[in-house]
Protein backbone atom coordinates (compact mmCIF):
# COMPACT_ATOMS: atom_id res chain seq x y z
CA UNK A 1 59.63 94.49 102.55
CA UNK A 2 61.85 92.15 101.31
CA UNK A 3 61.97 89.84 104.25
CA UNK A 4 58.12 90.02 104.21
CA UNK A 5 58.03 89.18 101.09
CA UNK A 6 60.66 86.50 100.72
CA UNK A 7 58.68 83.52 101.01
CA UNK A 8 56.95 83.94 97.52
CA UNK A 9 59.87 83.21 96.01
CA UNK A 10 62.33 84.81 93.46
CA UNK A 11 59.97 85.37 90.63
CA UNK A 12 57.17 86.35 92.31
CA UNK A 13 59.24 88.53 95.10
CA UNK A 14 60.03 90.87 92.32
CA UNK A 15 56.80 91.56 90.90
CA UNK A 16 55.26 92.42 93.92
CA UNK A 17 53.32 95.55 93.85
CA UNK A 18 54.77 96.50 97.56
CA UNK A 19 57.84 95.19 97.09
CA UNK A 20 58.59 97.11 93.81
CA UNK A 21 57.32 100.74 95.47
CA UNK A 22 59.94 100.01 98.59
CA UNK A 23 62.50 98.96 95.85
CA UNK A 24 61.33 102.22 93.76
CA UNK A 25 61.67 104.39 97.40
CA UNK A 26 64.93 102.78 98.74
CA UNK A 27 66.46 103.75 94.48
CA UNK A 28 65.52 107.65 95.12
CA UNK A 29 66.86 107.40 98.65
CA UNK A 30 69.68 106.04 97.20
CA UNK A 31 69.97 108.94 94.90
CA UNK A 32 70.03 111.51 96.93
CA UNK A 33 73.03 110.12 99.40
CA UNK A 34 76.38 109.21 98.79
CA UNK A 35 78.24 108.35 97.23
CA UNK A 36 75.24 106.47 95.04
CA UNK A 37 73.71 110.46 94.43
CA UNK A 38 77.24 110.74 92.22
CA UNK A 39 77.35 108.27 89.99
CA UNK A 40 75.12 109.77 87.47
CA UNK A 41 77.39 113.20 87.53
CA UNK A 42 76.07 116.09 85.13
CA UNK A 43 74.21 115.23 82.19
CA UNK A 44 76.41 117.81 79.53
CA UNK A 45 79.40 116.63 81.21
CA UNK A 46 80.36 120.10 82.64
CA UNK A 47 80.64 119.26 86.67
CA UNK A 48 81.77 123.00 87.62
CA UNK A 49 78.13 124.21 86.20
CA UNK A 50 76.55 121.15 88.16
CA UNK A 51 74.46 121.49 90.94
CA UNK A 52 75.73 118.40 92.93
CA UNK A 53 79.82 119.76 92.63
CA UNK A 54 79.12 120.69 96.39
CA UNK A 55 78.69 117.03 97.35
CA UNK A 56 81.34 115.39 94.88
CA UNK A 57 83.84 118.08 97.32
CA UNK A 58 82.01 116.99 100.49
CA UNK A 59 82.81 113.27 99.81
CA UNK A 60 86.57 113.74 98.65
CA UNK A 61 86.38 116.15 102.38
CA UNK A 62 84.72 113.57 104.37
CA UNK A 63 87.33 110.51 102.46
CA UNK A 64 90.37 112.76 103.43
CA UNK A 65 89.87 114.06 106.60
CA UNK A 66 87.97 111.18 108.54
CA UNK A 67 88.92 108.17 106.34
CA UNK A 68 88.16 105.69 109.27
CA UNK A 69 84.43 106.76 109.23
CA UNK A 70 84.26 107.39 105.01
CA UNK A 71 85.44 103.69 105.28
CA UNK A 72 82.77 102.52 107.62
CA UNK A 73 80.01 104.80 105.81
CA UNK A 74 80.80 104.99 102.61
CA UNK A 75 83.83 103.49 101.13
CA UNK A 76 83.55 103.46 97.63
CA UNK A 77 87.51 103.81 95.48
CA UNK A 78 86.30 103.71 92.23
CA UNK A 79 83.91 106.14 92.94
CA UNK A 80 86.80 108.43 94.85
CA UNK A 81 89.03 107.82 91.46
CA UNK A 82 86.65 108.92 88.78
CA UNK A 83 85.49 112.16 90.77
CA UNK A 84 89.35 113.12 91.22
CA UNK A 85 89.61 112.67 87.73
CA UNK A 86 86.63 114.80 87.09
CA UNK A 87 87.73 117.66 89.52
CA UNK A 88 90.72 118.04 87.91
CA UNK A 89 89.34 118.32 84.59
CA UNK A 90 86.74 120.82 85.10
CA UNK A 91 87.54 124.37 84.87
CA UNK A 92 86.92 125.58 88.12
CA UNK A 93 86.24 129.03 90.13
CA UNK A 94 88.61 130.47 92.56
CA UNK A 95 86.50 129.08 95.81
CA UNK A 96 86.20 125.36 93.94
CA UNK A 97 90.19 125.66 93.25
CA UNK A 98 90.73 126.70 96.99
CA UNK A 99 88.83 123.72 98.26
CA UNK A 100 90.92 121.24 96.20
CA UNK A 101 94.13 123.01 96.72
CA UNK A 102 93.01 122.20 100.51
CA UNK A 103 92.30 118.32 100.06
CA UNK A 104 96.02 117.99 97.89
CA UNK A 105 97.67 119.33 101.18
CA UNK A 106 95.49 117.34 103.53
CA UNK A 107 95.99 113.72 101.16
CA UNK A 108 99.95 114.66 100.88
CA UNK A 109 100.36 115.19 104.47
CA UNK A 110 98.84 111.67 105.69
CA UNK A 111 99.60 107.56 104.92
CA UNK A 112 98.53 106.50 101.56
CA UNK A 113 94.96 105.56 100.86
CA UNK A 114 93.66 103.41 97.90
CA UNK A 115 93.78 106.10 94.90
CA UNK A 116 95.87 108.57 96.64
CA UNK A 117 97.67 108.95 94.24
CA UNK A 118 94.92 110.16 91.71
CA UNK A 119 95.46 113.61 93.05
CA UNK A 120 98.51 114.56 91.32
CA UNK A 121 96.21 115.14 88.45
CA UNK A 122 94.54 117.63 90.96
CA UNK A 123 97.68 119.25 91.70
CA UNK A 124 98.51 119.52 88.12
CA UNK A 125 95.11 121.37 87.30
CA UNK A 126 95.26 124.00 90.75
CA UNK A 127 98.98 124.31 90.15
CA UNK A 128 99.72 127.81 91.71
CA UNK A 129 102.55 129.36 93.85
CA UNK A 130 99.43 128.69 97.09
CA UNK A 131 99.66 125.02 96.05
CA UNK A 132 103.54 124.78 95.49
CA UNK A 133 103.82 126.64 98.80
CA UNK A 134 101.66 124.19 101.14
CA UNK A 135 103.45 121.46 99.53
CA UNK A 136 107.44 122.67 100.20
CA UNK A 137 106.38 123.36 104.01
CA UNK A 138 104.86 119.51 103.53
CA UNK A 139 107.91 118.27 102.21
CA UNK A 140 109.65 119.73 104.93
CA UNK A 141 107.79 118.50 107.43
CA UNK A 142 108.58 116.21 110.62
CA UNK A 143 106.06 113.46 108.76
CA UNK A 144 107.90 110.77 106.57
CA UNK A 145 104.58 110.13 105.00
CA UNK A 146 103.91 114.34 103.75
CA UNK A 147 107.86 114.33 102.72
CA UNK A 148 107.65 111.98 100.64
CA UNK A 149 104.31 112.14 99.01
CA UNK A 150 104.86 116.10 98.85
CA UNK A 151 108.22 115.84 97.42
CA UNK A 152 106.79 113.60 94.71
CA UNK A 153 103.81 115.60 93.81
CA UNK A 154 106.09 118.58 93.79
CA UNK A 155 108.52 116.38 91.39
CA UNK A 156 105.96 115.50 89.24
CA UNK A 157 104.91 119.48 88.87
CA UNK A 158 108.06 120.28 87.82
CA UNK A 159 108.20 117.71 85.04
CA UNK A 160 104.57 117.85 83.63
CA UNK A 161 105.76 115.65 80.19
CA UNK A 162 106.17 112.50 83.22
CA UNK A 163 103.32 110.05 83.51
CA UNK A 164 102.49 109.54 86.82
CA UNK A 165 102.24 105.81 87.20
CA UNK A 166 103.55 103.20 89.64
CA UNK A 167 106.85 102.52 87.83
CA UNK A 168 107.40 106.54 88.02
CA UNK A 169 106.29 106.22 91.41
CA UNK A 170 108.48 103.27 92.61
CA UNK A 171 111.68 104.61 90.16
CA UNK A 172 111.16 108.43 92.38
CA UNK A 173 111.23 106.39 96.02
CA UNK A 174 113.65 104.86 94.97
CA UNK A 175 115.88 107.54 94.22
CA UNK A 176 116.78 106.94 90.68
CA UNK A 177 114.10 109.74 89.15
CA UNK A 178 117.23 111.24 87.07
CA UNK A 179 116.75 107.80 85.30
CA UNK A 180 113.26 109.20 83.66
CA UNK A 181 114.31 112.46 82.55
């Protein structure tokens, strides 16, 4: 509709009765896909009583374990960052706590991906001898990458009162974390 429609110009484009019902269809498409179906998030704020929690744990899945194709499809890292935030804020059942116990150990144990990082605050809110577990057999792994991002996230769970920003992050690779306690 919009390339039939094109040659009326701007103005007139955009008041177009047909145009503005495909606009109006493509919007609740839109809404019911991601990641544009998350944005909006629950209305009261309280995502483990929302309906759509299913999907914001689909799309952290489908970013984690087939990043290549989340990239292609739907690569969207501020949208990534403010779910993981809201995950680990919610108070959560033992299934929903399961499921993002899972995606720590599957982020820790591959390369680093824009916002990665983000999921420390996960770990913090799921921390549990299950979570500590998955991530000493990571950190003792054959990978560089899950020794080193399991050994911080470990770190990090042992010393709650640490921020976990880049200069904590850089200052921990670097081996001088005694330096911050």
């Amino acid at each position: 509709m919009w390339l039939l429609t094109r040659p009326l110009g701007p103005e007139e484009q955009y008041r177009e009765p047909a145009f503005l019902r495909a606009r109006w269809r493509h919007e609740q498409a839109q809404e019911r896909s991601l990641p544009d179906g998350l944005w909006r998030g629950p209305a009261n704020g309280d995502l483990a009583a929302w309906p759509g929690l299913p999907y914001v744990l689909l799309f952290l899945e489908w970013e984690a374990r087939y990043p290549l194709e989340w990239t292609q499809h739907a690569k969207a890292w501020g949208t990534k960052q403010s779910l993981i935030r809201k995950v680990a804020r919610a108070c959560h059942e033992e299934t929903v706590k399961a499921k993002l116990i899972d995606l720590v150990e599957i982020v820790v144990r591959r390369a680093y991906r824009c916002k990665d990082r983000e999921y420390v605050r996960v770990a913090r809110a799921v921390d549990s001898p299950d979570l500590r577990g998955r991530l000493e057999r990571a950190a003792d792994s054959d990978s560089p990458w899950a020794r080193c991002h399991a050994g911080y996230v470990l770190w990090l769970l042992d010393h709650p009162d640490l921020p976990n920003t880049r200069r904590v992050w850089q200052t921990w690779v670097a081996g001088e974390a005694v330096s911050l306690l």
